[in-house]
Protein backbone atom coordinates (compact mmCIF):
# COMPACT_ATOMS: atom_id res chain seq x y z
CA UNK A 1 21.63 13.94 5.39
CA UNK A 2 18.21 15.51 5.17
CA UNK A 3 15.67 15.02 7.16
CA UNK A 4 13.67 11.67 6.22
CA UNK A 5 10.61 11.26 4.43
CA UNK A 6 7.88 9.07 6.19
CA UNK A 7 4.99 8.04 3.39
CA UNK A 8 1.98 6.87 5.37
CA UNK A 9 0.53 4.78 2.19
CA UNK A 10 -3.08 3.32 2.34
CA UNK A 11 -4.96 1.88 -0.69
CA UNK A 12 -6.51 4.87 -2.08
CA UNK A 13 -10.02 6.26 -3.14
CA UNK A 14 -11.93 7.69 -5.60
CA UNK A 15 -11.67 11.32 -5.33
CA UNK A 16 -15.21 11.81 -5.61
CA UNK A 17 -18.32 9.87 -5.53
CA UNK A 18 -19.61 9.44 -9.07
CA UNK A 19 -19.08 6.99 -11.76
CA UNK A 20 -16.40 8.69 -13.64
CA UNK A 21 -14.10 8.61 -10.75
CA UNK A 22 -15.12 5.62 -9.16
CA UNK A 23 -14.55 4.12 -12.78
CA UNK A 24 -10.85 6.02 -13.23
CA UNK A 25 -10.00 4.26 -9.51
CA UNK A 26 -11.38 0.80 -10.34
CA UNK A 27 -9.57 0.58 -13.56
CA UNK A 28 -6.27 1.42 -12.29
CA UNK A 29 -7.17 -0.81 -8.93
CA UNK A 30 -8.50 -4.17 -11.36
CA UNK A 31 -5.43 -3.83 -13.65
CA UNK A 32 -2.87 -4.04 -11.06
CA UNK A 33 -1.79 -7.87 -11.44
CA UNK A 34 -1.34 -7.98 -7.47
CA UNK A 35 -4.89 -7.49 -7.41
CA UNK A 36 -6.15 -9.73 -10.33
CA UNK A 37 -3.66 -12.02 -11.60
CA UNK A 38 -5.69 -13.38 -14.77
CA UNK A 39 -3.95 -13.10 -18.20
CA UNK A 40 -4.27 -9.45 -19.38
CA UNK A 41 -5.41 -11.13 -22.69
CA UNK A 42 -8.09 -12.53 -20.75
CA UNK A 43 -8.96 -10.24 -17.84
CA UNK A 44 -8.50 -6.70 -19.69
CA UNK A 45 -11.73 -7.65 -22.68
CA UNK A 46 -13.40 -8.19 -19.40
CA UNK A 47 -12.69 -5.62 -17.50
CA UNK A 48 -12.91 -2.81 -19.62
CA UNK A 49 -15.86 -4.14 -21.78
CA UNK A 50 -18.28 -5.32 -19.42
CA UNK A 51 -17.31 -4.72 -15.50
CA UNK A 52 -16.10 -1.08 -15.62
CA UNK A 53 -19.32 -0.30 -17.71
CA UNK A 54 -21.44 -2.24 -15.05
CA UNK A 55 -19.74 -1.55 -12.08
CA UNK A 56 -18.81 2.35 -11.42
CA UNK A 57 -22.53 3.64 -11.16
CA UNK A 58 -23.20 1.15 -8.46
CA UNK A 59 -19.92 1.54 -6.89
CA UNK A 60 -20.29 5.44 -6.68
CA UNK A 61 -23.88 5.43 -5.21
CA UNK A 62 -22.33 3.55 -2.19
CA UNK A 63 -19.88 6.23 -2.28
CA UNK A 64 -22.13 8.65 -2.03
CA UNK A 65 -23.88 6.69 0.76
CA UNK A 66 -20.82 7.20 3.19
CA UNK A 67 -18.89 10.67 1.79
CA UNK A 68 -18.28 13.10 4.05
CA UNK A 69 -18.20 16.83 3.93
CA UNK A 70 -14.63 16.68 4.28
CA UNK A 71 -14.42 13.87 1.33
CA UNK A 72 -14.43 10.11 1.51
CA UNK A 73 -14.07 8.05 5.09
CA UNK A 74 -10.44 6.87 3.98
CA UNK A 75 -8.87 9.72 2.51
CA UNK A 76 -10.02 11.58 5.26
CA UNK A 77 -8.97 9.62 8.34
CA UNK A 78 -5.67 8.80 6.27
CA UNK A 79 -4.67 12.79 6.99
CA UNK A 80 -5.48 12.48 10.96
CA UNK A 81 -3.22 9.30 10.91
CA UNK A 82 -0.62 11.24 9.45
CA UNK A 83 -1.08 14.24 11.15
CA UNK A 84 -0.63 12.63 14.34
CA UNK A 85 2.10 11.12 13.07
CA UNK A 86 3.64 14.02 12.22
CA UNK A 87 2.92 15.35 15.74
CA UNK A 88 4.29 12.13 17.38
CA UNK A 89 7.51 12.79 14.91
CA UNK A 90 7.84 16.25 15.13
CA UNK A 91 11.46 17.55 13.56
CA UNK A 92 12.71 13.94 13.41
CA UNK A 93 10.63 13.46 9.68
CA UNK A 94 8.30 14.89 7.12
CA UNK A 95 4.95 13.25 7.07
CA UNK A 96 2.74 12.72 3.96
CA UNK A 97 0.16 10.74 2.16
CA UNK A 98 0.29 8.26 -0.34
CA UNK A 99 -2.11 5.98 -2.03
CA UNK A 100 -1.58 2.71 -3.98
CA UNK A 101 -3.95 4.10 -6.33
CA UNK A 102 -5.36 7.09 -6.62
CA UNK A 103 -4.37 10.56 -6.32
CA UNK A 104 -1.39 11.72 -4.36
CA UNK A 105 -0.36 8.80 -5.78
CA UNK A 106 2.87 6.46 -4.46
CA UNK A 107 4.56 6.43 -7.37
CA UNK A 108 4.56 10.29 -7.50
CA UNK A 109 5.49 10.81 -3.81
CA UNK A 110 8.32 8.69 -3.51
CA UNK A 111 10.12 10.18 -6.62
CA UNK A 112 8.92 13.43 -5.66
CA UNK A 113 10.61 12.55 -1.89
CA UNK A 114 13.70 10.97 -3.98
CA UNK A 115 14.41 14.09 -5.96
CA UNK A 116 14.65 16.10 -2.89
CA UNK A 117 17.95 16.30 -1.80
CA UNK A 118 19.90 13.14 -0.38
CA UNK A 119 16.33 12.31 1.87
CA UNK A 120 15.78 8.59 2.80
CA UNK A 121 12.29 7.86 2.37
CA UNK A 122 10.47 5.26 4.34
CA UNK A 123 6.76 3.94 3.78
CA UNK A 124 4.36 2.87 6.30
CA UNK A 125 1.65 1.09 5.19
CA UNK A 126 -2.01 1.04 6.52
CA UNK A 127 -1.43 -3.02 6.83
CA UNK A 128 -0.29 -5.42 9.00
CA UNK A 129 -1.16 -8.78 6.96
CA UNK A 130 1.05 -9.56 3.84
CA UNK A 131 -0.49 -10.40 0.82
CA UNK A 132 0.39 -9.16 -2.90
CA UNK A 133 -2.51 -7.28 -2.90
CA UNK A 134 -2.09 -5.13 0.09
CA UNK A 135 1.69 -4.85 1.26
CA UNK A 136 2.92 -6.41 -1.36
CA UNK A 137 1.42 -4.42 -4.55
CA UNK A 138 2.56 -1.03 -2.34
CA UNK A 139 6.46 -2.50 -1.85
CA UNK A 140 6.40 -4.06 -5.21
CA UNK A 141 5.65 -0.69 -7.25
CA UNK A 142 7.98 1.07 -4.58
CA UNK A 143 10.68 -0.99 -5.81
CA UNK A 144 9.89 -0.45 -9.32
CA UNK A 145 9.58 3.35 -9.18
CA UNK A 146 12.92 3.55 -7.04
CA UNK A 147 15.05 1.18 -9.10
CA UNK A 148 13.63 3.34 -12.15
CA UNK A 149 14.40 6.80 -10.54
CA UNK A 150 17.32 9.04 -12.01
CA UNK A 151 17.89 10.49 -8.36
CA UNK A 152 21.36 8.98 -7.07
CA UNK A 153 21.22 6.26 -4.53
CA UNK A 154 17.22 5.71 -5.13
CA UNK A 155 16.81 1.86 -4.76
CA UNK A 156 19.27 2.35 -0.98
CA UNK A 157 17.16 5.02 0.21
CA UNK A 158 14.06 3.66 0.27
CA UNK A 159 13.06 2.26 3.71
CA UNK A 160 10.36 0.20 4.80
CA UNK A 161 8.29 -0.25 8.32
CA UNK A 162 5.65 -2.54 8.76
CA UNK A 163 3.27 -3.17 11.12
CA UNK A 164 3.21 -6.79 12.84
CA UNK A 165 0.13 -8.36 12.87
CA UNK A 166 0.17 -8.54 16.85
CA UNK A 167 1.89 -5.46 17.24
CA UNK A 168 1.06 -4.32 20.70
CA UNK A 169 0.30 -0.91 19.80
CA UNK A 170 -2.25 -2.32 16.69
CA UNK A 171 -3.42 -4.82 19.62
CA UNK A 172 -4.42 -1.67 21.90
CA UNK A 173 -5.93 0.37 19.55
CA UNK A 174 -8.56 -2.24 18.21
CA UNK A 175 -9.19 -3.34 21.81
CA UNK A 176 -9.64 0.39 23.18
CA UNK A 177 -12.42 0.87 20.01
CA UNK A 178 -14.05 -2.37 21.05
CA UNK A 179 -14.51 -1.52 24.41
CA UNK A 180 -15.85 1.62 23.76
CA UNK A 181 -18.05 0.01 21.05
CA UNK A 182 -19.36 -2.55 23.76
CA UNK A 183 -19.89 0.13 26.16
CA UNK A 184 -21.80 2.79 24.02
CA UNK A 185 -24.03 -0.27 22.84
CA UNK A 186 -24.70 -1.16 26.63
CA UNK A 187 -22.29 -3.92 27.28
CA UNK A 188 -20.65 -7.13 25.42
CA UNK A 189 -22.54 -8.62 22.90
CA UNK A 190 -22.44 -12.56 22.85
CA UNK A 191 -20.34 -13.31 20.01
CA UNK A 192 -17.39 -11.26 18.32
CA UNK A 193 -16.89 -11.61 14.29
CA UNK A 194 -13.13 -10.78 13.53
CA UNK A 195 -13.57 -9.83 9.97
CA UNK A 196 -10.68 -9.55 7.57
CA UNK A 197 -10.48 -8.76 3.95
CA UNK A 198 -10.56 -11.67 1.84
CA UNK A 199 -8.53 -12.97 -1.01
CA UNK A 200 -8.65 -16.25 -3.21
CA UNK A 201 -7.31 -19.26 -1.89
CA UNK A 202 -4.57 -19.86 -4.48
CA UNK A 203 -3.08 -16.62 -3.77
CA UNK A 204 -2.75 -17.92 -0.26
CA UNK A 205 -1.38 -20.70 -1.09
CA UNK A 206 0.97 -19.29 -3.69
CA UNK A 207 2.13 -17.26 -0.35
CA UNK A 208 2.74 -20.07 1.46
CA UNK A 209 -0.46 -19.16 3.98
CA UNK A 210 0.97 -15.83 5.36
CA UNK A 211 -2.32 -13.77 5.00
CA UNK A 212 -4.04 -16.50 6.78
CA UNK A 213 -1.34 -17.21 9.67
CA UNK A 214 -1.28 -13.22 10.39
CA UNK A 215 -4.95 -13.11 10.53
CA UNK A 216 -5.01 -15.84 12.95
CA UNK A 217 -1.79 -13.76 14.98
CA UNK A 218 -4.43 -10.45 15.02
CA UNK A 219 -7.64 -12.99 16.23
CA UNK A 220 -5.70 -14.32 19.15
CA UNK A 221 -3.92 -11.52 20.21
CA UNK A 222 -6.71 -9.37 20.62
CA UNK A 223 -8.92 -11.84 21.58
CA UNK A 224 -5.97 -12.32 24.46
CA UNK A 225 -6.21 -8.51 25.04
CA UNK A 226 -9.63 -8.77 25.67
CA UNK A 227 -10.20 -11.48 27.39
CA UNK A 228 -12.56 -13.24 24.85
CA UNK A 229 -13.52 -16.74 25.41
CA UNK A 230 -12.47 -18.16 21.76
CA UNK A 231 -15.58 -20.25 22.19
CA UNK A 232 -17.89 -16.86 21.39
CA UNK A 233 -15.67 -15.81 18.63
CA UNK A 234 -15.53 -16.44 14.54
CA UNK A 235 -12.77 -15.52 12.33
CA UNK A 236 -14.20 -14.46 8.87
CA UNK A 237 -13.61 -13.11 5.60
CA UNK A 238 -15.33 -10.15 4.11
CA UNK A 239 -15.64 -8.21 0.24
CA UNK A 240 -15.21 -11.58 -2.20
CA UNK A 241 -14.98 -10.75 -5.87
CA UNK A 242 -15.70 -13.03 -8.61
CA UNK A 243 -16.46 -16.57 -8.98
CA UNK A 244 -13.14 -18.15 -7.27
CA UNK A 245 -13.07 -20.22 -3.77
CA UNK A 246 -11.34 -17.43 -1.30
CA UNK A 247 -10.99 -18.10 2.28
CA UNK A 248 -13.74 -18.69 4.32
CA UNK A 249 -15.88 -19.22 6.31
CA UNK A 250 -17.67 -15.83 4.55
CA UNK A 251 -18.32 -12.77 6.85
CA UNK A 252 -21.97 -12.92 5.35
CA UNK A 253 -22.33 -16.20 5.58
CA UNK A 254 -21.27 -16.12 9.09
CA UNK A 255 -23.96 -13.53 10.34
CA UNK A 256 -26.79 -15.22 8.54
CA UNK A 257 -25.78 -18.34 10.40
CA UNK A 258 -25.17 -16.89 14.27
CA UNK A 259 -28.57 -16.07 15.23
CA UNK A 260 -29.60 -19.73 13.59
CA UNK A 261 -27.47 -20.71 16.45
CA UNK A 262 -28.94 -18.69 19.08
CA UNK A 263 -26.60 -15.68 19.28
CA UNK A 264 -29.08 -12.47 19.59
CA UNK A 265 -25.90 -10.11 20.07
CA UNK A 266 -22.87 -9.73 17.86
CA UNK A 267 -20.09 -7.36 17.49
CA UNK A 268 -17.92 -7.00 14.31
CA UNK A 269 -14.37 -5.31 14.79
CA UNK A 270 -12.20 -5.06 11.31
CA UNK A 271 -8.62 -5.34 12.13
CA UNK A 272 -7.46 -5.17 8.61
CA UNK A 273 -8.70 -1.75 8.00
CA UNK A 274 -7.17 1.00 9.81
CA UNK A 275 -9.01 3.51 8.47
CA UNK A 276 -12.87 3.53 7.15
CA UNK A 277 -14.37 3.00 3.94
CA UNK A 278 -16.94 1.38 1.81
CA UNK A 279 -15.54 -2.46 3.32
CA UNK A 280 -16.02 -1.41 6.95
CA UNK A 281 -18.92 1.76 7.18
CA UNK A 282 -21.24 0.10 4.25
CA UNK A 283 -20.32 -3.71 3.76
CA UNK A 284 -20.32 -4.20 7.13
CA UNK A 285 -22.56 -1.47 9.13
CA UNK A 286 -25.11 -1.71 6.16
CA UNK A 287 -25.44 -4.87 4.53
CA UNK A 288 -23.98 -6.74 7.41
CA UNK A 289 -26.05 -5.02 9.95
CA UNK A 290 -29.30 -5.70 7.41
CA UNK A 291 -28.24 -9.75 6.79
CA UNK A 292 -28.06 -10.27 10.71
CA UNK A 293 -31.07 -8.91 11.72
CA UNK A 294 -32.84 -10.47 8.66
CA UNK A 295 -31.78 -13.50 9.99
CA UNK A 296 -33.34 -12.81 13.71
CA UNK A 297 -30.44 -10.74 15.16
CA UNK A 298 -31.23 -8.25 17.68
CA UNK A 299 -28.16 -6.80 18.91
CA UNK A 300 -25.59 -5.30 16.04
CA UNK A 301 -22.31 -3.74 17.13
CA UNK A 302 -19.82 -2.28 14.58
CA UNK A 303 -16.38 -1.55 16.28
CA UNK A 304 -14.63 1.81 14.03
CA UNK A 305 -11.38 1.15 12.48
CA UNK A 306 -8.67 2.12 15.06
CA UNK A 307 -8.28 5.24 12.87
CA UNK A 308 -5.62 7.70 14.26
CA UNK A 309 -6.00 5.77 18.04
CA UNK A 310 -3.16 7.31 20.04
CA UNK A 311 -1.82 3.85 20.30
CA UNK A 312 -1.29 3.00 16.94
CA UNK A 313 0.49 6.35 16.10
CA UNK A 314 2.90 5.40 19.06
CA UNK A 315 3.36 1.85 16.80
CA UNK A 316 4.08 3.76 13.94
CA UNK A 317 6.34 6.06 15.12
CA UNK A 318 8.50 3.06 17.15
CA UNK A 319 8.83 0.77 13.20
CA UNK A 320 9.57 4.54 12.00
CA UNK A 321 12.16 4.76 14.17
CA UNK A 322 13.42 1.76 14.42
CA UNK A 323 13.85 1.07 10.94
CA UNK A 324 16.19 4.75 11.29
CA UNK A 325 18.15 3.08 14.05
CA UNK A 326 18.52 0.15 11.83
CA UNK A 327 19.89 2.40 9.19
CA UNK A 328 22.21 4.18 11.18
């Protein structure tokens, strides 16, 4: 057989920071049903008549706030992961990029990886917490595009390896960043906010409460790692949208109220991002940073997204291969 295909798929990004591409990347992100599960006949009026004439120009000076010489924070640190990877791999695979949305797109790579030969392709996705709108929207439209494919076999030869949400390897990584985060600041701050994205809570309980129980697997294991007291830590949820109840408490919310409380010192770690972008370098290091010390903060620590962290390339190289021993 030839050699495998290993698609290291994040979320995707506009491919450059200005309002028609920020607008071209939030229309096909808002239309995806995963996403925003409204009635088209509803949702679509409002999307395309009012929020994607609002939105992009806002959207893309943030962009422009963070882009990098090389290109945006995520696309960028999306090729070292899967350059290390392909390192870590060697002969044993073919590495590339794919984004939900966005250009190389999934769709494209996994036919393009389909048509080629007799290859078995297998994704990796930048997550480790299921929801439809991060795991599930990228193994959803992989299904789709395989059982659709003309290339023979398509639907049997598309793998999958996920990340556990207390994988040791995702475990190590974050820790490693947050002690290097705590010792470039000058030691542990009092309190550590475990941010994750959010999402609505009817989604989560349409999903039976997975996103939430694999948020709470990341807190405690790293937490454990560390050797946090859970006493000086908050769980929280970041980057709401709309006018819907989504979990809480609210990452905002949560450093306006520490330093009511007496906490002077906090550090924010991401776990849910793997890579950097807009939710962790600007939501976070700007307007979180800003809403904390507004509130009488003194002592801000942003932990980076584990990135390509040696340790997490070893994690995805091990669900790599074992979901090729599993095959064989």
């Amino acid at each position: 057989m030839d050699r495998p295909l290993a698609l290291v798929v994040n979320l995707g990004t506009p491919e450059r920071p200005d309002a028609d591409a920020v607008r071209r990347f939030l229309a096909e992100f808002l239309s995806d049903p995963d996403v925003v599960d409204y009635p088209r006949w509803f949702w679509q009026p409002l999307l395309r008549g009012v929020i994607l004439r609002r939105r992009p120009a806002r959207v893309a000076e943030l962009y422009r706030m963070i882009w990098t010489p090389e290109g945006s924070p995520l696309a960028v640190e999306t090729r070292r992961v899967a350059a290390a990877l392909a390192a870590r791999l060697g002969a044993a695979a073919e590495v590339r990029v794919a984004y939900r949305y966005g250009q190389p797109s999934l769709a494209a790579e996994l036919e393009r990886g389909l048509a080629e030969g007799e290859r078995e392709v297998v994704l990796l996705p930048l997550y480790a917490h299921r929801t439809s709108s991060a795991t599930g929207t990228i193994l959803r439209l992989a299904a789709q595009q395989a059982a659709a494919s003309a290339a023979p076999r398509a639907p049997e030869r598309v793998r999958r390896a996920l990340l556990a949400p207390d994988d040791p390897g995702l475990v190590e990584a974050q820790a490693a960043r947050c002690e290097a985060a705590f010792a470039a600041a000058g030691g542990r701050p009092g309190h550590l906010l475990v941010s994750f994205h959010g999402i609505p809570e009817r989604y989560d309980r349409r999903e039976k409460g997975c996103y939430q129980a694999d948020c709470r697997r990341t807190h405690a294991a790293l937490l454990a790692r560390l050797g946090w007291d859970p006493a000086r830590a908050t769980l929280a949820y970041q980057s709401r949208f709309g006018p819907e109840r989504w979990l809480g408490p609210a990452t905002a919310a949560t450093l306006e109220a520490l330093p009511r409380r007496g906490e002077r010192g906090v550090a924010v770690v991401t776990p849910g991002f793997l890579t950097e972008g807009l939710e962790t370098i600007e939501e976070i290091g700007g307007q979180g940073a800003e809403l904390f010390r507004h509130a009488g903060g003194e002592q801000f620590v942003r932990v980076p997204a584990v990135s390509d962290h040696p340790a997490l390339i070893e994690a995805l190289a091990a669900r790599f291969e074992q979901t090729r021993a599993a095959r064989a």
